[in-house]
N, C-alpha and C. Protein backbone atom coordinates (compact mmCIF):
# COMPACT_ATOMS: atom_id res chain seq x y z
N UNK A 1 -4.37 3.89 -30.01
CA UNK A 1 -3.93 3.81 -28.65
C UNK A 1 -2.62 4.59 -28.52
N UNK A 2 -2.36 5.24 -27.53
CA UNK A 2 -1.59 6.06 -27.47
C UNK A 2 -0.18 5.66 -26.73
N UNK A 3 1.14 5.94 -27.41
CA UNK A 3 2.09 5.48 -26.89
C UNK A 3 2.56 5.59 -25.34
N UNK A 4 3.11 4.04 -24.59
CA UNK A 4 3.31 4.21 -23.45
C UNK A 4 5.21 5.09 -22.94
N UNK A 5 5.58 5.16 -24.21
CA UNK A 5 6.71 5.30 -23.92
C UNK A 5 7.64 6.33 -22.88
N UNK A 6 6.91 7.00 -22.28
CA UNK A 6 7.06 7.73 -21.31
C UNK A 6 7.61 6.85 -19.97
N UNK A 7 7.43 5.70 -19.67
CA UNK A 7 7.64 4.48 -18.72
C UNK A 7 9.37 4.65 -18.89
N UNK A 8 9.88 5.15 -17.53
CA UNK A 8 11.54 5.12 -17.35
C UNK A 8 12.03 4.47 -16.62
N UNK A 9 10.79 4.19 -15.19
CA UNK A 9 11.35 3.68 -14.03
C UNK A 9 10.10 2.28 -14.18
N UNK A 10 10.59 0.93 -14.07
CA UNK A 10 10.12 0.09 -14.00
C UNK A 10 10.17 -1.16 -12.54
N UNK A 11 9.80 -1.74 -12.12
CA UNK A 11 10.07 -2.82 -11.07
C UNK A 11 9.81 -4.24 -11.72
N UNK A 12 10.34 -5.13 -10.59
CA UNK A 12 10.20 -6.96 -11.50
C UNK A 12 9.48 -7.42 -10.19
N UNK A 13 8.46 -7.76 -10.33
CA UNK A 13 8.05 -8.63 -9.31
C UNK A 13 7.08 -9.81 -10.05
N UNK A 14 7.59 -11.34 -9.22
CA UNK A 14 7.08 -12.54 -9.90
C UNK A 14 7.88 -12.69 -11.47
N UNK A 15 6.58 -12.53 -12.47
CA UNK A 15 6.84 -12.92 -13.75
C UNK A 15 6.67 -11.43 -14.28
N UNK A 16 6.42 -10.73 -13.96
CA UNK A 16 5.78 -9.37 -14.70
C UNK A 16 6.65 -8.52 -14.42
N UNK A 17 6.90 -7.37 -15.08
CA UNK A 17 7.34 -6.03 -14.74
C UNK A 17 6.06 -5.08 -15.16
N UNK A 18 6.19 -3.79 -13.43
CA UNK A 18 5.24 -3.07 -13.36
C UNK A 18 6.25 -1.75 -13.52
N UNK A 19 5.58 -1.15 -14.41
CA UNK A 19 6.12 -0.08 -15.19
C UNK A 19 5.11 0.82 -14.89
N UNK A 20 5.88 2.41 -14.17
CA UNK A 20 4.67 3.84 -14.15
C UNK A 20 4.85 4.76 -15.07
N UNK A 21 3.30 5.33 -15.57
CA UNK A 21 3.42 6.80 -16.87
C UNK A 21 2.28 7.57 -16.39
N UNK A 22 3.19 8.67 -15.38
CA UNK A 22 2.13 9.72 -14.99
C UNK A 22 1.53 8.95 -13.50
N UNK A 23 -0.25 9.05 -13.52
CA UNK A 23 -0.74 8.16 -12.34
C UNK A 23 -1.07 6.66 -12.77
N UNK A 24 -0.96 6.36 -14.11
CA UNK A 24 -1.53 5.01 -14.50
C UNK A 24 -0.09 4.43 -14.76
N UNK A 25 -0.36 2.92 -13.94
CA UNK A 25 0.85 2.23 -14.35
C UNK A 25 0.80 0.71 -15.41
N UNK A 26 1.52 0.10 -15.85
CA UNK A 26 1.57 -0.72 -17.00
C UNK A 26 2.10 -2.18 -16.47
N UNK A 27 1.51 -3.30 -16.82
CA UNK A 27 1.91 -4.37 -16.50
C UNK A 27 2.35 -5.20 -17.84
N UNK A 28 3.51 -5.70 -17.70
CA UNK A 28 3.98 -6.79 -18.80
C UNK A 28 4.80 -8.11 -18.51
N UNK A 29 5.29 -8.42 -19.44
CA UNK A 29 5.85 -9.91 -18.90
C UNK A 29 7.68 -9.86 -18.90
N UNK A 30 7.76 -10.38 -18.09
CA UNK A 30 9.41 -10.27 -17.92
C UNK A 30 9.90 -11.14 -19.08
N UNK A 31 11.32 -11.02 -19.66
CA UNK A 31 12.18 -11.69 -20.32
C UNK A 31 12.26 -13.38 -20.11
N UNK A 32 12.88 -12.60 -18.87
CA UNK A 32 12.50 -14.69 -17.83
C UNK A 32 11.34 -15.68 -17.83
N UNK A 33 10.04 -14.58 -17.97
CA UNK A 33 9.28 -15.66 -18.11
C UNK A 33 9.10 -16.09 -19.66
N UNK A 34 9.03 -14.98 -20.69
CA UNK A 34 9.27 -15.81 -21.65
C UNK A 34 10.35 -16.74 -22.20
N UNK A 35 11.43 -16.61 -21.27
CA UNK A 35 11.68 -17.40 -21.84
C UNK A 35 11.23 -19.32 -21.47
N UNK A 36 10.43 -19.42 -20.29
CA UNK A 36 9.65 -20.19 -19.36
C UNK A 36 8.73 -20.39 -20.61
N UNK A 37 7.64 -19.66 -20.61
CA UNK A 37 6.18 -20.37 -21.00
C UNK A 37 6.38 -20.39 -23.00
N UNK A 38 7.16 -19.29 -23.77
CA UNK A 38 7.47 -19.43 -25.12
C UNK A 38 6.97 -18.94 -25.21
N UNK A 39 6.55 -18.91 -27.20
CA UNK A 39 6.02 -18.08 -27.73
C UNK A 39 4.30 -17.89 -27.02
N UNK A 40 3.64 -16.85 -27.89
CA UNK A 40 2.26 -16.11 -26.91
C UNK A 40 1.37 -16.81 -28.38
N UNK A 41 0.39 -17.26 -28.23
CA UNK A 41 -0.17 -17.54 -29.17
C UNK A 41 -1.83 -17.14 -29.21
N UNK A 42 -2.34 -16.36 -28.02
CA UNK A 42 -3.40 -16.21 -28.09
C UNK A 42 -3.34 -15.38 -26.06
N UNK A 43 -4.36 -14.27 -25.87
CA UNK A 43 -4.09 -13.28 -24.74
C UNK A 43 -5.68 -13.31 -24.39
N UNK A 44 -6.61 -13.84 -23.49
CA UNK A 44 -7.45 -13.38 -22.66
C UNK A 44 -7.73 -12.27 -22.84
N UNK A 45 -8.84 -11.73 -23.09
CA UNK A 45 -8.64 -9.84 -23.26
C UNK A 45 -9.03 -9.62 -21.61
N UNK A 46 -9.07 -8.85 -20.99
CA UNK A 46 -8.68 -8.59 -19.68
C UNK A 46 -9.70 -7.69 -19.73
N UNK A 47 -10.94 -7.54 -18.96
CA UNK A 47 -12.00 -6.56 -19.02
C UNK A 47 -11.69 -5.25 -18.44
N UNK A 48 -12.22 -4.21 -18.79
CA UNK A 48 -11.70 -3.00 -17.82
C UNK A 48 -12.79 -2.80 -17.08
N UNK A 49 -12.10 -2.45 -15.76
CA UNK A 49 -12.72 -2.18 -14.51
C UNK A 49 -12.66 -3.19 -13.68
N UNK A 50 -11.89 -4.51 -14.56
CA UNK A 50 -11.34 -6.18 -13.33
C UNK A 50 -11.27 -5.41 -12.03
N UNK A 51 -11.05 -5.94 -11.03
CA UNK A 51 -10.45 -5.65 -10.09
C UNK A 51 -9.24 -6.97 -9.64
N UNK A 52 -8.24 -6.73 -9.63
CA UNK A 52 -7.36 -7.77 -9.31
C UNK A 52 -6.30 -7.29 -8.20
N UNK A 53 -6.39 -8.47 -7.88
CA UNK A 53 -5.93 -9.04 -6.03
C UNK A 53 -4.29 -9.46 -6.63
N UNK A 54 -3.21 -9.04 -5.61
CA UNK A 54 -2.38 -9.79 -5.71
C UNK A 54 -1.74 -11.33 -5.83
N UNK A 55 -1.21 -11.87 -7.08
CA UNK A 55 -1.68 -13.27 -6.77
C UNK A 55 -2.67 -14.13 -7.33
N UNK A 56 -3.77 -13.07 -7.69
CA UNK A 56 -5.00 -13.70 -8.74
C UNK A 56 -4.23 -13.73 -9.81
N UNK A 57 -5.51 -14.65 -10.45
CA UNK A 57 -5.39 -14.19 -11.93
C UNK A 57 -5.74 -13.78 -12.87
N UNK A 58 -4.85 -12.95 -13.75
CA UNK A 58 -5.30 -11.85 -14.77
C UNK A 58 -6.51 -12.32 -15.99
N UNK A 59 -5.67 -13.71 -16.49
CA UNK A 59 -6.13 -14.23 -17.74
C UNK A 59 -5.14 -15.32 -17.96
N UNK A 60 -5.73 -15.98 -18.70
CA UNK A 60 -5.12 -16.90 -19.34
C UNK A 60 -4.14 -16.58 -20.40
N UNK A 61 -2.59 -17.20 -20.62
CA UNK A 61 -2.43 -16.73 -22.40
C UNK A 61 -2.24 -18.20 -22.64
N UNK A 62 -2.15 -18.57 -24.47
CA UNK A 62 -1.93 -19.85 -24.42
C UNK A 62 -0.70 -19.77 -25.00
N UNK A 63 0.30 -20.30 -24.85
CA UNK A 63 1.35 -20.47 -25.28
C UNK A 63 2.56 -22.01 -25.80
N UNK A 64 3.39 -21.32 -26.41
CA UNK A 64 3.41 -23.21 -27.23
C UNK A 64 4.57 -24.12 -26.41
N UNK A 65 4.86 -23.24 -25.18
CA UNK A 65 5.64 -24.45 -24.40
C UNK A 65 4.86 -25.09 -23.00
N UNK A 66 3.85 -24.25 -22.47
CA UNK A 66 3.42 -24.64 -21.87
C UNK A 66 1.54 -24.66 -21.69
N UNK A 67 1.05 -24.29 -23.26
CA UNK A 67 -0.21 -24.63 -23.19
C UNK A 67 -0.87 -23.59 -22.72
N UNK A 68 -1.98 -23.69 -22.05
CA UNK A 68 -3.02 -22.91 -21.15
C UNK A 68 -1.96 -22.06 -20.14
N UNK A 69 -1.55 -20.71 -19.87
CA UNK A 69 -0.92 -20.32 -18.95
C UNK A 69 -1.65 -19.11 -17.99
N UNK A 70 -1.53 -19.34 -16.53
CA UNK A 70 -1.82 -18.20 -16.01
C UNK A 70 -1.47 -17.08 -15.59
N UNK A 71 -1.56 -15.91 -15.68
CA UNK A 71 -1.10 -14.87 -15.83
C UNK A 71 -1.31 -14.39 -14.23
N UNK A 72 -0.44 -14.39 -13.39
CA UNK A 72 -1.40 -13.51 -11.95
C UNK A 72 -0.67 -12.50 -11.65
N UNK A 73 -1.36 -11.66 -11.21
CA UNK A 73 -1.55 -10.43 -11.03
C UNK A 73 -0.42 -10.08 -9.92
N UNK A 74 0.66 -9.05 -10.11
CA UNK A 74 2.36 -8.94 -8.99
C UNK A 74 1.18 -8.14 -8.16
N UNK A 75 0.11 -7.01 -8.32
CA UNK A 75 -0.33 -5.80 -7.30
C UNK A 75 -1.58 -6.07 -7.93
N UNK A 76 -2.38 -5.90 -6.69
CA UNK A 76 -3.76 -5.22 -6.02
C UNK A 76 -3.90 -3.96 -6.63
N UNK A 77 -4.75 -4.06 -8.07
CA UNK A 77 -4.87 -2.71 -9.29
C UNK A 77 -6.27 -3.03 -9.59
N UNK A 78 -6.59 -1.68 -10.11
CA UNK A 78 -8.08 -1.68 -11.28
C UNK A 78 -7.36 -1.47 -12.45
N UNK A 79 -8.35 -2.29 -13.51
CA UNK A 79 -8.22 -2.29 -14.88
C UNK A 79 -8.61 -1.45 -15.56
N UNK A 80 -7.70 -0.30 -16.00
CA UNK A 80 -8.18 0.98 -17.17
C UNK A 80 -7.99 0.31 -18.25
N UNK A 81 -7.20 -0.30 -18.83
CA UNK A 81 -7.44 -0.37 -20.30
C UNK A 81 -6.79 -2.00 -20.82
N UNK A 82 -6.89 -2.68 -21.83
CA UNK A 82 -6.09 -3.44 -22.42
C UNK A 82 -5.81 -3.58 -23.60
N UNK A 83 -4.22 -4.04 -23.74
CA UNK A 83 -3.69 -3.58 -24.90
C UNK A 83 -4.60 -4.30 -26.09
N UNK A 84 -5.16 -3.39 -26.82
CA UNK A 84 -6.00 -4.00 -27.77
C UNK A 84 -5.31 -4.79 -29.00
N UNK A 85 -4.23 -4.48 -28.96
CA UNK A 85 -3.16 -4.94 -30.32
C UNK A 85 -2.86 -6.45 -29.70
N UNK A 86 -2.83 -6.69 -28.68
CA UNK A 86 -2.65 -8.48 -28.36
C UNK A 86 -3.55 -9.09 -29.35
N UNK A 87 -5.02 -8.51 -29.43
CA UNK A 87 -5.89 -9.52 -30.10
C UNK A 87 -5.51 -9.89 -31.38
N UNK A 88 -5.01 -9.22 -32.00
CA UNK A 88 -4.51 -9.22 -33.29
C UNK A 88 -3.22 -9.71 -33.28
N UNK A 89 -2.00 -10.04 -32.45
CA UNK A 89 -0.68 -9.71 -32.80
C UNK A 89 -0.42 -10.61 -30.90
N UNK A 90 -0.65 -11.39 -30.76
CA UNK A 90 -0.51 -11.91 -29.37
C UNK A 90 1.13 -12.15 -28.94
N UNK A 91 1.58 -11.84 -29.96
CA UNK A 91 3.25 -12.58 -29.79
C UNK A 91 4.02 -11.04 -29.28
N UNK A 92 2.99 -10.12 -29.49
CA UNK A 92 3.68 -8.80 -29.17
C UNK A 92 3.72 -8.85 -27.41
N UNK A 93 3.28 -9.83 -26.35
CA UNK A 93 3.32 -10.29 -25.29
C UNK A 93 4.72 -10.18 -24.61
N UNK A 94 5.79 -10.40 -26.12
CA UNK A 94 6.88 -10.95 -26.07
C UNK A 94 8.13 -10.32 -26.60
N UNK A 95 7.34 -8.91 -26.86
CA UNK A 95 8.49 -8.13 -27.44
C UNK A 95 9.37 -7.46 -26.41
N UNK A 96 10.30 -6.76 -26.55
CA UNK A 96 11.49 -6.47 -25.52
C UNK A 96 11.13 -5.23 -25.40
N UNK A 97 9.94 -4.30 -26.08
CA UNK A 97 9.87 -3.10 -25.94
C UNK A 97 8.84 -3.39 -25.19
N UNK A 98 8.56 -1.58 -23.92
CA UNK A 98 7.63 -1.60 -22.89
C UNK A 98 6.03 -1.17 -23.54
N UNK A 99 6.93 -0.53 -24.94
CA UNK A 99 5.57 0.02 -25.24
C UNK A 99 5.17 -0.23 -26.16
N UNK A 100 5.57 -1.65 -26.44
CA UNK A 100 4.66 -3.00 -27.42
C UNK A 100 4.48 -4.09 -26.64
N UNK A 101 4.88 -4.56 -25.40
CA UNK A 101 4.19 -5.33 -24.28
C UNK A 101 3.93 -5.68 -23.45
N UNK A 102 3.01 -4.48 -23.23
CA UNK A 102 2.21 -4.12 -22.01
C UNK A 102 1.02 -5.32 -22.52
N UNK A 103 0.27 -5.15 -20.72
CA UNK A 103 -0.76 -6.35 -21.15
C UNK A 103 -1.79 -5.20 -20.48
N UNK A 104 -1.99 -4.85 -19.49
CA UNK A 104 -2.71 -3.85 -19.23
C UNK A 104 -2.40 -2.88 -18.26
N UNK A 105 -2.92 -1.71 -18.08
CA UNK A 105 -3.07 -0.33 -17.76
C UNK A 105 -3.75 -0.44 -16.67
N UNK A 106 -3.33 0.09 -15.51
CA UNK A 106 -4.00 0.02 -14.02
C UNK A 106 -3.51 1.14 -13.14
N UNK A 107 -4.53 1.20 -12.43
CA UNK A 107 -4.61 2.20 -11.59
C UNK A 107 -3.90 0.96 -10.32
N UNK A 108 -3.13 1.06 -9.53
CA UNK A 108 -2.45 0.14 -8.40
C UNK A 108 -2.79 0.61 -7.20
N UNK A 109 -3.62 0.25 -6.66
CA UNK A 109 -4.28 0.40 -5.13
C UNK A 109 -3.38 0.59 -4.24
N UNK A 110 -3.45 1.39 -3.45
CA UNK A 110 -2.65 1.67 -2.49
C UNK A 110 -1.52 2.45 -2.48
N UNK A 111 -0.65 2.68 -3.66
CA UNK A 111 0.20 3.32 -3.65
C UNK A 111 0.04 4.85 -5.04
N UNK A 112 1.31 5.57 -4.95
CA UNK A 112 1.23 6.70 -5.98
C UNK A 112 2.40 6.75 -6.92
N UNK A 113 3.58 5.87 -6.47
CA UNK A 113 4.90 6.20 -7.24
C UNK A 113 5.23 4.82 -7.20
N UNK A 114 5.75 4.67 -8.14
CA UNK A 114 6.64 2.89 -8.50
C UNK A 114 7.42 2.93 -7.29
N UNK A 115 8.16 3.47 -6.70
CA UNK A 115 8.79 3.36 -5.30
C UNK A 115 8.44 2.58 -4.33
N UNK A 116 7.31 2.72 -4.07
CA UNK A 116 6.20 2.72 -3.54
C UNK A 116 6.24 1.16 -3.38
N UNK A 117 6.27 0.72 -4.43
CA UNK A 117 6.29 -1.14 -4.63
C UNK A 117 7.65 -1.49 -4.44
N UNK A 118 8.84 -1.04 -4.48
CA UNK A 118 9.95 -1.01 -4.51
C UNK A 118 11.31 -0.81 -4.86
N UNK A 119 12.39 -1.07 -5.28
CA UNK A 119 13.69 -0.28 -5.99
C UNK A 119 12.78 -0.72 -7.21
N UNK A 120 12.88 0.64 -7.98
CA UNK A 120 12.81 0.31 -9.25
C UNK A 120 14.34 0.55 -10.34
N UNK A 121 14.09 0.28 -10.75
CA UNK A 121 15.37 -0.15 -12.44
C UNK A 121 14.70 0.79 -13.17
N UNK A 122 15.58 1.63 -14.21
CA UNK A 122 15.86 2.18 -15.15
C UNK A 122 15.63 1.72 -16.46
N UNK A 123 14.95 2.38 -17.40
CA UNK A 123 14.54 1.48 -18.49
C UNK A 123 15.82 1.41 -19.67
């Protein structure tokens, strides 16, 4: 899988930060929420081609402070890809780098530039 590290300009909305590289953008979990739900102990694999609604939800992760957790979705995106290294390594959910935890790769309906969703932050 090929590195996301190209991701400079990121946004926070909800629990997630939505991060853009090129036309495909990257969804992961904010700091804040881990520090909320804890460690990641197991990641839903996320099918490609989902279609997810703002607000839905992505997947489940299970985690050891709060059990069964739901993951929902900050933007109205299609699912290109998911990080396949969760299955193996689920705690990487939780790393501080963008381009060890990402949860998945989406195309974001409606818009073309992280702007677009709002001020974005600097990585």
């Amino acid at each position: 899988m090929r590195s996301v590290n190209n991701i400079e300009l990121y946004i926070e909305i909800d629990d997630c930060w939505v991060g853009q590289c090129g036309p495909e953008f990257y969804i992961g979990l904010l700091p804040s929420t881990i520090d909320k739900i804890g460690n990641v102990t197991f990641v839903d694999r996320i099918p490609i081609g989902k279609i997810l609604s703002k607000g839905a939800i992505i997947g489940i992760l299970e985690t050891s402070k709060l059990g069964d957790w739901p993951l929902k979705s900050p933007v109205n995106a299609l699912v290109l890809a998911f990080n396949d290294k969760l299955n193996k390594n689920p705690s990487l959910c939780i790393a501080s780098d963008m381009d060890e935890n990402w949860i998945v790769k989406c195309k974001v309906q409606g818009i073309s530039t992280i702007s677009d969703l709002g001020e974005a932050k600097t990585r």
